[in-house]
C-alpha atoms as a PDB file:
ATOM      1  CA  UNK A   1       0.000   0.000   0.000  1.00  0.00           C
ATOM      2  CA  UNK A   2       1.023   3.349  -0.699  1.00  0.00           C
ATOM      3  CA  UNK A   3       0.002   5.711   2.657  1.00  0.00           C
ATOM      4  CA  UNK A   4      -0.684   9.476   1.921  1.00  0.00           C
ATOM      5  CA  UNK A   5      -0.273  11.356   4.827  1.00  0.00           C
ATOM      6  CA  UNK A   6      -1.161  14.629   5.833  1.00  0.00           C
ATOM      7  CA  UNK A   7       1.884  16.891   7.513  1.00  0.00           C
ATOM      8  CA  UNK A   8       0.269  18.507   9.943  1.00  0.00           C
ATOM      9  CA  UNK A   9       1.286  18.789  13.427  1.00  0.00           C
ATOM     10  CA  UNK A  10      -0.733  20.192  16.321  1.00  0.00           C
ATOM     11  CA  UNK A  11       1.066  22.099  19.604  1.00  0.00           C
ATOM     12  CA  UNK A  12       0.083  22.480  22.977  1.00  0.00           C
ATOM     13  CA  UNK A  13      -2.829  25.027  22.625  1.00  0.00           C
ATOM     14  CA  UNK A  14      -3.943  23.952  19.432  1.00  0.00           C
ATOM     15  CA  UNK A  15      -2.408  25.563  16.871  1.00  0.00           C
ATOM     16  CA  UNK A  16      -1.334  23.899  13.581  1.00  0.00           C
ATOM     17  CA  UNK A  17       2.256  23.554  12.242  1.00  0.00           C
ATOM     18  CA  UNK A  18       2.776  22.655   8.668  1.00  0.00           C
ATOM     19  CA  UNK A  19       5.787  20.143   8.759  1.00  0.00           C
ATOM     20  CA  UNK A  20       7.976  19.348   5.388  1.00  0.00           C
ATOM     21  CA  UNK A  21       5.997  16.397   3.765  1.00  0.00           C
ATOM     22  CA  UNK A  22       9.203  15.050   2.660  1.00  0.00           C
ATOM     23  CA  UNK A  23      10.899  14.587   6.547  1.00  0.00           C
ATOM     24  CA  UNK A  24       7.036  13.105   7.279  1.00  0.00           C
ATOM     25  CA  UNK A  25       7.403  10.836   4.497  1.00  0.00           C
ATOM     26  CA  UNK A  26      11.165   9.637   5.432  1.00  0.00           C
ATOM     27  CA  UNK A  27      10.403   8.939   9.024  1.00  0.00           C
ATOM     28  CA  UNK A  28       6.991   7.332   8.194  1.00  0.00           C
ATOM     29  CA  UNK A  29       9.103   5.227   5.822  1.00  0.00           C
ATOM     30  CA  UNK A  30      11.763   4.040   8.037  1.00  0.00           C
ATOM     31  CA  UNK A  31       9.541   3.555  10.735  1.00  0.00           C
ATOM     32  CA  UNK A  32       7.513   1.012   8.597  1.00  0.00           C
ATOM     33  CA  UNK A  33      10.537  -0.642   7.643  1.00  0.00           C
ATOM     34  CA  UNK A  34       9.000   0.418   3.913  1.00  0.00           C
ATOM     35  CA  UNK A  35      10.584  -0.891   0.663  1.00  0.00           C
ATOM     36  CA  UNK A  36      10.884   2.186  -0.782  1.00  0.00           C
ATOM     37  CA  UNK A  37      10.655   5.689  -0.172  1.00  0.00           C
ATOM     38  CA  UNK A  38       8.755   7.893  -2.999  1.00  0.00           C
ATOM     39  CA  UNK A  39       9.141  11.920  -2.856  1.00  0.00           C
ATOM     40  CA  UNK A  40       6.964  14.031  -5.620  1.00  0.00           C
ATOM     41  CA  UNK A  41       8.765  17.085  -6.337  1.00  0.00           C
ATOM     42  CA  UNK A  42       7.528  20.035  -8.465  1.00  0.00           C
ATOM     43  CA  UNK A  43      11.096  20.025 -11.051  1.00  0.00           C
ATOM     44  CA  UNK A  44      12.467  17.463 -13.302  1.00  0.00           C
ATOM     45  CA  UNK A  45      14.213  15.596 -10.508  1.00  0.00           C
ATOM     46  CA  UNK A  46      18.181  15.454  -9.400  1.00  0.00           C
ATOM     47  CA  UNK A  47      20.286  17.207 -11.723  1.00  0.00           C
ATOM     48  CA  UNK A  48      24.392  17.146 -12.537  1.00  0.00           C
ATOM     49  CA  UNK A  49      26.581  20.381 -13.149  1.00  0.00           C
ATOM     50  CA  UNK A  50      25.356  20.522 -16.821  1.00  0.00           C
ATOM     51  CA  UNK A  51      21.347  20.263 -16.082  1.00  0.00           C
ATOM     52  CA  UNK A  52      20.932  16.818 -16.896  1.00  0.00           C
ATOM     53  CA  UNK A  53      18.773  14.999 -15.175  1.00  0.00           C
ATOM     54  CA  UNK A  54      20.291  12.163 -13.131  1.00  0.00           C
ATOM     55  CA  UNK A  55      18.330   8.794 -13.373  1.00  0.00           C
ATOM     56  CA  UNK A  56      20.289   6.441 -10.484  1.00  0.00           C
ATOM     57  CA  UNK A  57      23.187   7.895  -7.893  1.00  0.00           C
ATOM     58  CA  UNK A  58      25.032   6.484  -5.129  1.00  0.00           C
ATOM     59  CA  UNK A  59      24.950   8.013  -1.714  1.00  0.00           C
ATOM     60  CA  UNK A  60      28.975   8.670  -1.729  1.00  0.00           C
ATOM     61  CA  UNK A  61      28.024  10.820  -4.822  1.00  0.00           C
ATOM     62  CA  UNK A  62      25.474  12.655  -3.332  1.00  0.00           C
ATOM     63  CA  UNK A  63      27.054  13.625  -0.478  1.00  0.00           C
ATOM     64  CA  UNK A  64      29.909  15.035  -2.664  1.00  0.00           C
ATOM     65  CA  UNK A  65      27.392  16.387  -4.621  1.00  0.00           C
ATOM     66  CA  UNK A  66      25.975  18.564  -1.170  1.00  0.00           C
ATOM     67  CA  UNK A  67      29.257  19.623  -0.692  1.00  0.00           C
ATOM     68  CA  UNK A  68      30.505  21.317  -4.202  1.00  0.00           C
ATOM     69  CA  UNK A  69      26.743  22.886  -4.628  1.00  0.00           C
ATOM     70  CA  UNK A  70      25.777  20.934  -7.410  1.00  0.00           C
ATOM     71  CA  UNK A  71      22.798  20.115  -5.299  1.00  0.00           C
ATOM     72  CA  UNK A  72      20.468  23.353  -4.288  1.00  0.00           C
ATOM     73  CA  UNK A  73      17.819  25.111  -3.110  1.00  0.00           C
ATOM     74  CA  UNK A  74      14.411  23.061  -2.289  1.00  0.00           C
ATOM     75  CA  UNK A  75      16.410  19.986  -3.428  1.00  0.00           C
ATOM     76  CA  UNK A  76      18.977  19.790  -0.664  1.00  0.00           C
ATOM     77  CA  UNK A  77      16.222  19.371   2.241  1.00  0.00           C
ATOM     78  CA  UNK A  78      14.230  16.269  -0.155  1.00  0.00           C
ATOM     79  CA  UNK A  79      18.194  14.909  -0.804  1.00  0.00           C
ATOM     80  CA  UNK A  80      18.932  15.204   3.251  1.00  0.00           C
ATOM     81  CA  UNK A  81      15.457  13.101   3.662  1.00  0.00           C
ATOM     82  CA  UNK A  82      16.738  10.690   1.554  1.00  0.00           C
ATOM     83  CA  UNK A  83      19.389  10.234   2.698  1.00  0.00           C
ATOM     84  CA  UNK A  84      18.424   9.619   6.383  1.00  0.00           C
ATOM     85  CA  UNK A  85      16.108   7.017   4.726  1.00  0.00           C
ATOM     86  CA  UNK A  86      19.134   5.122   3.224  1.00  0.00           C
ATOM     87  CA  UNK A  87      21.182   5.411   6.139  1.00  0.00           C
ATOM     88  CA  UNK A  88      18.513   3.784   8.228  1.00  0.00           C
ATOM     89  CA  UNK A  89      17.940   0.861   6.000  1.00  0.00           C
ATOM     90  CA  UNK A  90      15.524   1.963   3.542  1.00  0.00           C
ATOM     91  CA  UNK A  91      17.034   0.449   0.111  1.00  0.00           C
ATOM     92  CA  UNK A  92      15.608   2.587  -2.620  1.00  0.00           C
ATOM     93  CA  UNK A  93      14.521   6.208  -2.934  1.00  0.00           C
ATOM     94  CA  UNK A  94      12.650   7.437  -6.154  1.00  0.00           C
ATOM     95  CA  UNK A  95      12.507  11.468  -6.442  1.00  0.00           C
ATOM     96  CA  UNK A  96       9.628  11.831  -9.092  1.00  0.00           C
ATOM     97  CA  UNK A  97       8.665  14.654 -10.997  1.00  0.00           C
ATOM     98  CA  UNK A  98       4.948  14.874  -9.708  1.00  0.00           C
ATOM     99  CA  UNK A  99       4.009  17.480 -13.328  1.00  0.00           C
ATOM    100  CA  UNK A 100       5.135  14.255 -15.138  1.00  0.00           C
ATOM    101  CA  UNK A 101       2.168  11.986 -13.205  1.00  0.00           C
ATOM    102  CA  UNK A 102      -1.087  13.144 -14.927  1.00  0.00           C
ATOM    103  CA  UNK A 103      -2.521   9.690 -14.513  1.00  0.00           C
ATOM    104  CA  UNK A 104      -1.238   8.103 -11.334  1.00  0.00           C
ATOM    105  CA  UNK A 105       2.539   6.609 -10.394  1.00  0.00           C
ATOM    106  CA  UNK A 106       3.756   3.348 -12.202  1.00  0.00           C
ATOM    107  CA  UNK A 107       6.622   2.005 -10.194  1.00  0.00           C
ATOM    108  CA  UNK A 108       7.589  -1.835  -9.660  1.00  0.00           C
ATOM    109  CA  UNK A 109       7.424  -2.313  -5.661  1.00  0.00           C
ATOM    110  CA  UNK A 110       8.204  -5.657  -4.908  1.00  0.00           C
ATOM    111  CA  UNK A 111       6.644  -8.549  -6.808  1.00  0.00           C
ATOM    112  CA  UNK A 112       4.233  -7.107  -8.017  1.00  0.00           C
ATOM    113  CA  UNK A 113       3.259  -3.450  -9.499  1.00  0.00           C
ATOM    114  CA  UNK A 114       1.504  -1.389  -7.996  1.00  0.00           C
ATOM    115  CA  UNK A 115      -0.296   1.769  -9.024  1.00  0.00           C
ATOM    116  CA  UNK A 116      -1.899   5.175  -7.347  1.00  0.00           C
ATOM    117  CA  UNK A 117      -5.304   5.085  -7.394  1.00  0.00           C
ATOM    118  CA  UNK A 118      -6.934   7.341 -10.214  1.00  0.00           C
ATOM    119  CA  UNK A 119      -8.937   6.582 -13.778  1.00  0.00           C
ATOM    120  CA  UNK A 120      -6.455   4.973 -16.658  1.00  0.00           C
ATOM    121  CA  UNK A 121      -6.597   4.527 -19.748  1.00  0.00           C
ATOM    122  CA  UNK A 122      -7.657   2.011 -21.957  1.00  0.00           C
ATOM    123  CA  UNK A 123      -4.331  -0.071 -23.434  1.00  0.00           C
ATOM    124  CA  UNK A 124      -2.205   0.594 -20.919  1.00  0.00           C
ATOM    125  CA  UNK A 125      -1.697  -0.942 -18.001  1.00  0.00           C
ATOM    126  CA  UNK A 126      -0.222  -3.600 -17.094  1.00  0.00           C
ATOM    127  CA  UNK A 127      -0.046  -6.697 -19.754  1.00  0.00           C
ATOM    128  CA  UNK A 128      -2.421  -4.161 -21.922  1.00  0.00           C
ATOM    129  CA  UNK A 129      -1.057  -3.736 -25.039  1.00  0.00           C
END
């Protein structure tokens, strides 16, 4: 199952805190030993030094990548979240372009896929030609 949770915290006399959605999302994932933690982002995704979108990185490269500022702005705190994810056992982090998803997220998790619900079209999902 894929949970959607809302990151809102309440204080003492009952006022409401917006906390980031993406350190929500990393604890809640860690903390239900999750396969896989999935962060929507408004941008294309991770980029290198020349704008191109990076598909697959290790964490030794993005640390390095922190640390010479090829990483930055609103990137750095979803990177950080990741990264905690990782380092407490959490073996795969997708960073998704959430303009891209007009129909729902495709991703293989586990055995089986599984898919946001949401209407689809005809032809293709999966085994649909």
């Amino acid at each position: 199952f894929i949970p959607v949770i809302a990151p809102v915290g309440v204080g003492e006399s009952g006022e409401t805190y917006n906390i980031n959605a993406d350190w929500v999302a990393s604890k809640v994932t860690v903390a239900l030993n999750a396969a896989k933690l999935i962060l929507l982002t408004d941008v294309e995704g991770v980029l290198d030094k020349n704008g191109s979108l990076i598909s697959s990185v290790k964490l030794s490269v993005v640390e390095q990548m922190l640390e010479d500022g090829t990483i930055k702005g609103g990137m750095i705190p979803k990177i950080q979240c990741a990264m905690q994810a990782i380092e407490r056992g959490i073996k795969r982090v997708h960073i998704v372009d959430g303009r891209q998803l007009d129909e729902g997220i495709d991703l293989p998790l586990g055995r089986h896929a599984h898919r946001a619900p949401g209407p689809r079209k005809k032809g293709n999902g999966p085994g649909q030609k």
